[in-house]
C-alpha atoms as a PDB file:
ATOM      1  CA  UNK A   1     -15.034  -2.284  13.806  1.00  0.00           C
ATOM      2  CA  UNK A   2     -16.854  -5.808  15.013  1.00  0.00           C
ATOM      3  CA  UNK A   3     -18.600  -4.084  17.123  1.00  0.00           C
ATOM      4  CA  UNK A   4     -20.415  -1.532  14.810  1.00  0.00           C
ATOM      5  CA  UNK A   5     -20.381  -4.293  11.907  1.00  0.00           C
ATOM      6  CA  UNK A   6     -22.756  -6.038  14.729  1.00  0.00           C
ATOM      7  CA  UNK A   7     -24.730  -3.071  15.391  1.00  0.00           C
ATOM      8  CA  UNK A   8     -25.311  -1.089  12.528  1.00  0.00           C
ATOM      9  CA  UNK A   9     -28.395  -2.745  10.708  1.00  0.00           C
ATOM     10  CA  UNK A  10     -28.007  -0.111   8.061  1.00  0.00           C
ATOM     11  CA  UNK A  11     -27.081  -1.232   4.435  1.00  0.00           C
ATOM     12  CA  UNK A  12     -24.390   1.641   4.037  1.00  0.00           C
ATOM     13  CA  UNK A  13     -21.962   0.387   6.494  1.00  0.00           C
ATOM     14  CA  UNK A  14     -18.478   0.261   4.942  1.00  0.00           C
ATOM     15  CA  UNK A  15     -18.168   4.076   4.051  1.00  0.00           C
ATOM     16  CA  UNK A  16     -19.291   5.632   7.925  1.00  0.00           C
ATOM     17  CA  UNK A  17     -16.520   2.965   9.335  1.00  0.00           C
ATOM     18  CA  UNK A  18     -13.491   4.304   6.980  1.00  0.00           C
ATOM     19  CA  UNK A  19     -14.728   7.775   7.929  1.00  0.00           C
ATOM     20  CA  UNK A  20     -14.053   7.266  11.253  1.00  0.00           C
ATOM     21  CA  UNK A  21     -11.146   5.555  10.761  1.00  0.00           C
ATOM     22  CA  UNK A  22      -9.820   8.741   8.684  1.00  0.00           C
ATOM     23  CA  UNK A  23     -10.640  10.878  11.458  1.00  0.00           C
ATOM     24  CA  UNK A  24      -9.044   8.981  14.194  1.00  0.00           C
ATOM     25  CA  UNK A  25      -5.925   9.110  11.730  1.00  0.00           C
ATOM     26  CA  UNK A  26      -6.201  12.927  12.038  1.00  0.00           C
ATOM     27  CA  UNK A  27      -6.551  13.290  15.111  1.00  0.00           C
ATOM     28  CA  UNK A  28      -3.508  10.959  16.119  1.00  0.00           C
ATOM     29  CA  UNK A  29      -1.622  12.876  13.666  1.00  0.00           C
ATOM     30  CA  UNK A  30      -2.900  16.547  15.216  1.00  0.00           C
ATOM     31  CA  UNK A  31      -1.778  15.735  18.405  1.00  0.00           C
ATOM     32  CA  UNK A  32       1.615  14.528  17.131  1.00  0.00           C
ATOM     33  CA  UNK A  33       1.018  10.290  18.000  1.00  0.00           C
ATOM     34  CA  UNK A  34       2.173   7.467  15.765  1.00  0.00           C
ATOM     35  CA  UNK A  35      -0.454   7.993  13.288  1.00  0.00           C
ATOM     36  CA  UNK A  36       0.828   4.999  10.940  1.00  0.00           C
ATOM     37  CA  UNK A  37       1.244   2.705  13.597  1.00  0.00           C
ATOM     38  CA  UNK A  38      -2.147   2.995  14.459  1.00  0.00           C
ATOM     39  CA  UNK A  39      -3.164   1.405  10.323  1.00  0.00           C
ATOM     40  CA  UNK A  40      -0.261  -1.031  10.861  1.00  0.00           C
ATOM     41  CA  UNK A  41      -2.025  -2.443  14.139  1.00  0.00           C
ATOM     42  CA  UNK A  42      -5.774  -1.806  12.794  1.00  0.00           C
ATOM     43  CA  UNK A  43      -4.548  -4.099   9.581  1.00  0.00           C
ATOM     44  CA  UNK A  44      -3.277  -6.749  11.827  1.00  0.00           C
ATOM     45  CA  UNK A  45      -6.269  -7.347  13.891  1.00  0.00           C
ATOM     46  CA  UNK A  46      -8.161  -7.194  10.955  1.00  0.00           C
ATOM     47  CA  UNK A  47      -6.412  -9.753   8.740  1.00  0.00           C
ATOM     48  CA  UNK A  48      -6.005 -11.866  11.884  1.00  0.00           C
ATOM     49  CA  UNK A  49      -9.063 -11.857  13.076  1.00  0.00           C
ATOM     50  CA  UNK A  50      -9.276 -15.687  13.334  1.00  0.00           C
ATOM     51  CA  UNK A  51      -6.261 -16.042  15.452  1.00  0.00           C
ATOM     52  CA  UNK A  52      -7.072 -13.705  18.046  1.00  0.00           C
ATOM     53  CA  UNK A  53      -9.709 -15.373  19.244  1.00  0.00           C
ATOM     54  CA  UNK A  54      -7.730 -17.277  21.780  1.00  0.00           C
ATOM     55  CA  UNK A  55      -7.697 -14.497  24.174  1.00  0.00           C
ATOM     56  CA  UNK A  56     -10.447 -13.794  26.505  1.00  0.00           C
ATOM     57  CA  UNK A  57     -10.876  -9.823  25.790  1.00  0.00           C
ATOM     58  CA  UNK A  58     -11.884 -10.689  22.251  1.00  0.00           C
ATOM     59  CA  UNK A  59     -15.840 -12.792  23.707  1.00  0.00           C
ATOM     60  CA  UNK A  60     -16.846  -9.377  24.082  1.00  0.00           C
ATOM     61  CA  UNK A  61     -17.020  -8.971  19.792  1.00  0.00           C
ATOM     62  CA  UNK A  62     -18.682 -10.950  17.725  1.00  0.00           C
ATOM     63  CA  UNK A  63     -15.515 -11.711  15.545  1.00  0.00           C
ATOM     64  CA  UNK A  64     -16.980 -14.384  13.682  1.00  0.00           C
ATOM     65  CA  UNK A  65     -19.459 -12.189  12.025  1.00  0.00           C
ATOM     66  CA  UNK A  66     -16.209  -9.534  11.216  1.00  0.00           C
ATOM     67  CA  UNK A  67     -14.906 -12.410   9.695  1.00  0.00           C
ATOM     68  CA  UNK A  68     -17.850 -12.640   7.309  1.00  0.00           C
ATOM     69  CA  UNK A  69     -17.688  -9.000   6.519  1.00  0.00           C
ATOM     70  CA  UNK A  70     -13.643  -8.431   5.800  1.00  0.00           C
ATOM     71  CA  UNK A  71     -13.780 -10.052   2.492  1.00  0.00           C
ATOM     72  CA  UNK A  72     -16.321  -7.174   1.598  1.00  0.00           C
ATOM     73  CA  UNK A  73     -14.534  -4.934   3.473  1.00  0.00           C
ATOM     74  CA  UNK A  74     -11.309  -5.766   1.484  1.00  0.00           C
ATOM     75  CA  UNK A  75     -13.140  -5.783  -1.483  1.00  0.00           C
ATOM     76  CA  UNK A  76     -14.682  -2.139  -1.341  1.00  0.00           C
ATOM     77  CA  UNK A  77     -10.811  -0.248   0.234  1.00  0.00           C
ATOM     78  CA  UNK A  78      -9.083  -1.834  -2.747  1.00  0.00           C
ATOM     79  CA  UNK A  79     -11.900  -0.587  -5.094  1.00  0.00           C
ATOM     80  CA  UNK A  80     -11.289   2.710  -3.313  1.00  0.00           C
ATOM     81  CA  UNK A  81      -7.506   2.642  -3.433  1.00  0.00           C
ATOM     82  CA  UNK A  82      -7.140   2.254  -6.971  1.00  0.00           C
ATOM     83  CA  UNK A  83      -9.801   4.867  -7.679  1.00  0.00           C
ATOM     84  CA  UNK A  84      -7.931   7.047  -5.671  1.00  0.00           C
ATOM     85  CA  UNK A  85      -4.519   5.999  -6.950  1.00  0.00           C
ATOM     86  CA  UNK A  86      -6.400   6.657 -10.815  1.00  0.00           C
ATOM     87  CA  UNK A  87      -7.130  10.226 -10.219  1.00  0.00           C
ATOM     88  CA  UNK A  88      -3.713  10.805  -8.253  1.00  0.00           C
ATOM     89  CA  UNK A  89      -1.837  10.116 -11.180  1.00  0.00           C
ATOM     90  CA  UNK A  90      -4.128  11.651 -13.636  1.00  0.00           C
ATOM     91  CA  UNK A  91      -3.680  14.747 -12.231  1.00  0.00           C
ATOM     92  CA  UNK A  92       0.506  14.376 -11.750  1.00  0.00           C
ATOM     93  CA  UNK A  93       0.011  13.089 -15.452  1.00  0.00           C
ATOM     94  CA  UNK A  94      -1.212  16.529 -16.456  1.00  0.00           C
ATOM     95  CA  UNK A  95       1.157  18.537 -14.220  1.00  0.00           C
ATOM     96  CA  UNK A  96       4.524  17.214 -15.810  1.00  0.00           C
ATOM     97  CA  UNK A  97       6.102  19.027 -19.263  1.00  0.00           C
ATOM     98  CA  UNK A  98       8.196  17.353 -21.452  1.00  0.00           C
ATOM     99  CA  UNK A  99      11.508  19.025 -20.186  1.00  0.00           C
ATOM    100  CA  UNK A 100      10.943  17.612 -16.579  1.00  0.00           C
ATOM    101  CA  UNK A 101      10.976  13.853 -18.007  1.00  0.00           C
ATOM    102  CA  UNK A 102      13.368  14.558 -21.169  1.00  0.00           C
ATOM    103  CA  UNK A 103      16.491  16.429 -18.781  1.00  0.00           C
ATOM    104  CA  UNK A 104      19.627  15.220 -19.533  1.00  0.00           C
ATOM    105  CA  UNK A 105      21.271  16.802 -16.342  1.00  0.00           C
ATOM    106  CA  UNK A 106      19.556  14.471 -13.882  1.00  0.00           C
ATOM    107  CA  UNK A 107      19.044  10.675 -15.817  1.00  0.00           C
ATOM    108  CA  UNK A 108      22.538   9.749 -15.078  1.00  0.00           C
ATOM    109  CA  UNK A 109      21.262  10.390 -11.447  1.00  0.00           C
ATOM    110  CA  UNK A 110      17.873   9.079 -12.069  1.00  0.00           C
ATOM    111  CA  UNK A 111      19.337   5.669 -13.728  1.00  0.00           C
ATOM    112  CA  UNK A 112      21.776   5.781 -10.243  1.00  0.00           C
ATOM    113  CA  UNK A 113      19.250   5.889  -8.142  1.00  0.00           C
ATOM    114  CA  UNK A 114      16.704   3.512  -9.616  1.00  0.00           C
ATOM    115  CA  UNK A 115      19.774   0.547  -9.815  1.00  0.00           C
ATOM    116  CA  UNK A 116      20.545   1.132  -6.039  1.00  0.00           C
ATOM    117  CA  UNK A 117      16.629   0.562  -5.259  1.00  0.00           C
ATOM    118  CA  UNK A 118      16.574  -3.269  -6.934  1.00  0.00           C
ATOM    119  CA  UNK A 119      20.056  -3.478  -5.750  1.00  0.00           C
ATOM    120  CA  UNK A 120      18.850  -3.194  -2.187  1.00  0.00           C
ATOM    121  CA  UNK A 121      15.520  -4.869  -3.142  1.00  0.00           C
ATOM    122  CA  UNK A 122      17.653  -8.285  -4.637  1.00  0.00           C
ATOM    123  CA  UNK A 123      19.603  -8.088  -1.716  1.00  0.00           C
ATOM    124  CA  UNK A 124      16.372  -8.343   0.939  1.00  0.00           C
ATOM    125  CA  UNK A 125      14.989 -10.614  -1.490  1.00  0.00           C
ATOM    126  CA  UNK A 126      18.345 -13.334  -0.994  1.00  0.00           C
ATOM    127  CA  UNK A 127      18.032 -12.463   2.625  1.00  0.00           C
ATOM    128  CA  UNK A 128      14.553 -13.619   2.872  1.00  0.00           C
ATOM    129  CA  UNK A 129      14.761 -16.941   0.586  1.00  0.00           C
ATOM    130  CA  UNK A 130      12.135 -15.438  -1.834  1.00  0.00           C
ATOM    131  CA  UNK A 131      12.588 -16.263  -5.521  1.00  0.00           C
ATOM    132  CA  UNK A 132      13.721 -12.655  -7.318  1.00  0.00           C
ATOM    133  CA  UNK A 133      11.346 -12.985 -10.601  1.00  0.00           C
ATOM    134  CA  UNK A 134       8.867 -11.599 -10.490  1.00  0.00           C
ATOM    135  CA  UNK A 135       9.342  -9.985  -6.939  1.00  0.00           C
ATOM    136  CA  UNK A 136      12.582  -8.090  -8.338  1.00  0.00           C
ATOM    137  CA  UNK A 137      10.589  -6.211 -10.381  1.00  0.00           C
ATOM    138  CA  UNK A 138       7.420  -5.104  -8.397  1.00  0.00           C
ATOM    139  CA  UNK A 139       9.127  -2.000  -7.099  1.00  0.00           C
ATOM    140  CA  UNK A 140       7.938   0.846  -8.346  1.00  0.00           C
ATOM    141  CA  UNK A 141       8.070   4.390  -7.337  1.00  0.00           C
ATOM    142  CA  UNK A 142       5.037   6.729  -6.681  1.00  0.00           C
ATOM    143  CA  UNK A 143       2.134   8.308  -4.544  1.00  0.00           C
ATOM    144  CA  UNK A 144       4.101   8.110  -1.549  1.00  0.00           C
ATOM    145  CA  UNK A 145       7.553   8.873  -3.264  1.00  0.00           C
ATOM    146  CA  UNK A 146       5.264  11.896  -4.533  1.00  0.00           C
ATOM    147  CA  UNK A 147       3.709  12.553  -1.025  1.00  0.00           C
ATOM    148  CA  UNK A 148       7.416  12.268   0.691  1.00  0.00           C
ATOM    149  CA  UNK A 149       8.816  14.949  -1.715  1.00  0.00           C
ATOM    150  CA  UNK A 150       6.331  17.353  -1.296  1.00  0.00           C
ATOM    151  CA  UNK A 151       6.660  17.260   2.577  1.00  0.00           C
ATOM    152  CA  UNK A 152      10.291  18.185   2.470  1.00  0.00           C
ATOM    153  CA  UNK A 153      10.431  22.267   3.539  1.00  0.00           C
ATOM    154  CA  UNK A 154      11.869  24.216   1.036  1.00  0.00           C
ATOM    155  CA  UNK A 155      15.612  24.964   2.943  1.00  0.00           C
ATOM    156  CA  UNK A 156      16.180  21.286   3.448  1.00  0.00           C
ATOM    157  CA  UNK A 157      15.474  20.711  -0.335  1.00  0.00           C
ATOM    158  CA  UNK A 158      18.414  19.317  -2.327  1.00  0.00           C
ATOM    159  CA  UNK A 159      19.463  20.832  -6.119  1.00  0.00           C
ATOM    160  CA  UNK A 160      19.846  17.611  -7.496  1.00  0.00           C
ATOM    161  CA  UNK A 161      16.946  15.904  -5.833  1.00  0.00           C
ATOM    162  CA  UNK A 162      14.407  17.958  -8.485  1.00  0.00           C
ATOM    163  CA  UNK A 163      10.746  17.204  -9.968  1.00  0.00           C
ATOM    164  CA  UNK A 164      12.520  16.040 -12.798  1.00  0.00           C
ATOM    165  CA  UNK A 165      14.604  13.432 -11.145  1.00  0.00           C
ATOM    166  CA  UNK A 166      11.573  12.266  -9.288  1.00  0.00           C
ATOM    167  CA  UNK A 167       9.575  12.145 -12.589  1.00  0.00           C
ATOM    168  CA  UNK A 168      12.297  10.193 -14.300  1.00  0.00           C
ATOM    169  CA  UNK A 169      12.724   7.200 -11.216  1.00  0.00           C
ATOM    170  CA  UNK A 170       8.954   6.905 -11.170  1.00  0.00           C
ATOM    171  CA  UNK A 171       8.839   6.598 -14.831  1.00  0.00           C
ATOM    172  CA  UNK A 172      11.810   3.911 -14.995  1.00  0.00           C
ATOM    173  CA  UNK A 173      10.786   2.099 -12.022  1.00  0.00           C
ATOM    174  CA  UNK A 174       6.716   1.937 -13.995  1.00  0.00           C
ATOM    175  CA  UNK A 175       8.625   0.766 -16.934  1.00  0.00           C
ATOM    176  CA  UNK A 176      11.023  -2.098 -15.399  1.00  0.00           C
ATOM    177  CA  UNK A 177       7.854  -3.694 -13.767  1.00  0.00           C
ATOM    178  CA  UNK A 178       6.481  -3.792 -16.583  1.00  0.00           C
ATOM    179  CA  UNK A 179       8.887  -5.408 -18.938  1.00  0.00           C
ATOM    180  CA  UNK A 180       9.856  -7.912 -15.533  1.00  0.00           C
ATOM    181  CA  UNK A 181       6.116  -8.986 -15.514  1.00  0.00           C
ATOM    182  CA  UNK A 182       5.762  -8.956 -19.349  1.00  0.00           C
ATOM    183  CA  UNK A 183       8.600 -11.512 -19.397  1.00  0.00           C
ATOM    184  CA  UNK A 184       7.890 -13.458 -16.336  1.00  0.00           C
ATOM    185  CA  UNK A 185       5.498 -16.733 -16.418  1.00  0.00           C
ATOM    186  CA  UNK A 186       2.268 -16.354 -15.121  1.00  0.00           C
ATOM    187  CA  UNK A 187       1.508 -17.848 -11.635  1.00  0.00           C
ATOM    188  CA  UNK A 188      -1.096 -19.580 -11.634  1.00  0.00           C
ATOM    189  CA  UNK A 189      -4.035 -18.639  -8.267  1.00  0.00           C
ATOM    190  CA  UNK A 190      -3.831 -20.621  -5.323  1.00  0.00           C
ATOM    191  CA  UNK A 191      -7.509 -21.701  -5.150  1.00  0.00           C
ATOM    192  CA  UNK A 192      -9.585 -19.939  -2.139  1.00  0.00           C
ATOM    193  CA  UNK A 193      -9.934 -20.977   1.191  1.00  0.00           C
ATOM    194  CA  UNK A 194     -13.272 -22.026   2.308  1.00  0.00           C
ATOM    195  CA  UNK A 195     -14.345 -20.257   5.703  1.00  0.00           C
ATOM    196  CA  UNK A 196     -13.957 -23.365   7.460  1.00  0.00           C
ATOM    197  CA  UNK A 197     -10.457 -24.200   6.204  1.00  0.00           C
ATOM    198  CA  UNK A 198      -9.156 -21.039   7.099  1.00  0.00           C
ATOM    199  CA  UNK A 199     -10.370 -21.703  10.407  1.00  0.00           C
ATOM    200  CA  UNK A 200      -8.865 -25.286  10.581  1.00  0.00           C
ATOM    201  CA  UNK A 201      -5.370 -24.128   9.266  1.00  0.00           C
ATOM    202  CA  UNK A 202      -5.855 -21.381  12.073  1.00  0.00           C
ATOM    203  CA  UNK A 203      -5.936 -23.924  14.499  1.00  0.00           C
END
């Protein structure tokens, strides 16, 4: 990514990179290689670009100038994300019926299942040393919960594991994050680091 941020003098630069990064995603995932741990480590070097410098392999790219260039790069993918995230649920928004989010046979299961996940979640929360409000709250249930669902074949599929149950835990996990951050305090915004800050709390 430095490198064609250096070379490419064109101004559309963001969109051609993300392609490729989508197709090196397929490809690791056609023939069968760790396809996520490919975004984990991309995400890393990315966000860390300024302590990676240290090593000798990285002279060879011009990582102050990626530096320069993630915040836009940030910028744009989260622009991206949410647009994406929009249309996702749009269209799940239009596929549900009122029976699916009104059954009585699965809530009981649905209100089980939702009180195990912040049960778990204020557990690793204590673990950690991280203050539960408003963290507690921030769990919610969706596109990938959605994704994950859909993947499962259709003889490994569970009765009670339905659309409707799904519909009902991403519904009550939406509306507990909301009432959580309704009644928390807002934080208030650590100010921004200037470039050369970050690169003095770096060192």
């Amino acid at each position: 990514l430095s490198f064609l941020l250096h070379r490419v003098n064109h101004p559309v630069k963001f969109i051609p990179i993300m392609l490729l990064v989508i197709l090196i995603y397929d490809l690791a995932k056609l023939y069968h290689l760790p396809s996520l741990l490919f975004i984990i480590v991309f995400g890393l070097f990315l966000g860390n670009a300024d302590e990676i410098k240290k090593f000798s392999w990285t002279r060879k790219f011009p990582l102050d100038e990626l530096g320069l260039q993630v915040d836009r790069f940030h910028e744009l993918t989260t622009e991206i994300a949410f647009l994406i995230r929009s249309l996702f649920f749009l269209v799940f928004g239009y596929s549900l019926e009122a029976h699916e989010i009104l059954n009585t046979d699965t809530i009981f299961w649905s209100i089980g299942f939702v009180a195990l996940i912040y049960l778990v979640r204020a557990a690793q929360l204590r673990l950690s040393g991280l203050p539960l409000s408003p963290l507690l709250f921030i769990a919610p249930r969706g596109l990938i919960t959605i994704l994950l669902f859909i993947s499962i074949s259709p003889e490994d599929v569970i009765p009670i594991i339905n659309r409707s149950l799904l519909t009902q835990v991403i519904l009550l996990t939406a509306l507990v994050m909301m009432v959580g951050m309704i009644a928390s305090p807002p934080a208030s915004p650590p100010a921004p680091l200037r470039k050369t800050e970050r690169g003095e709390q770096s060192q």
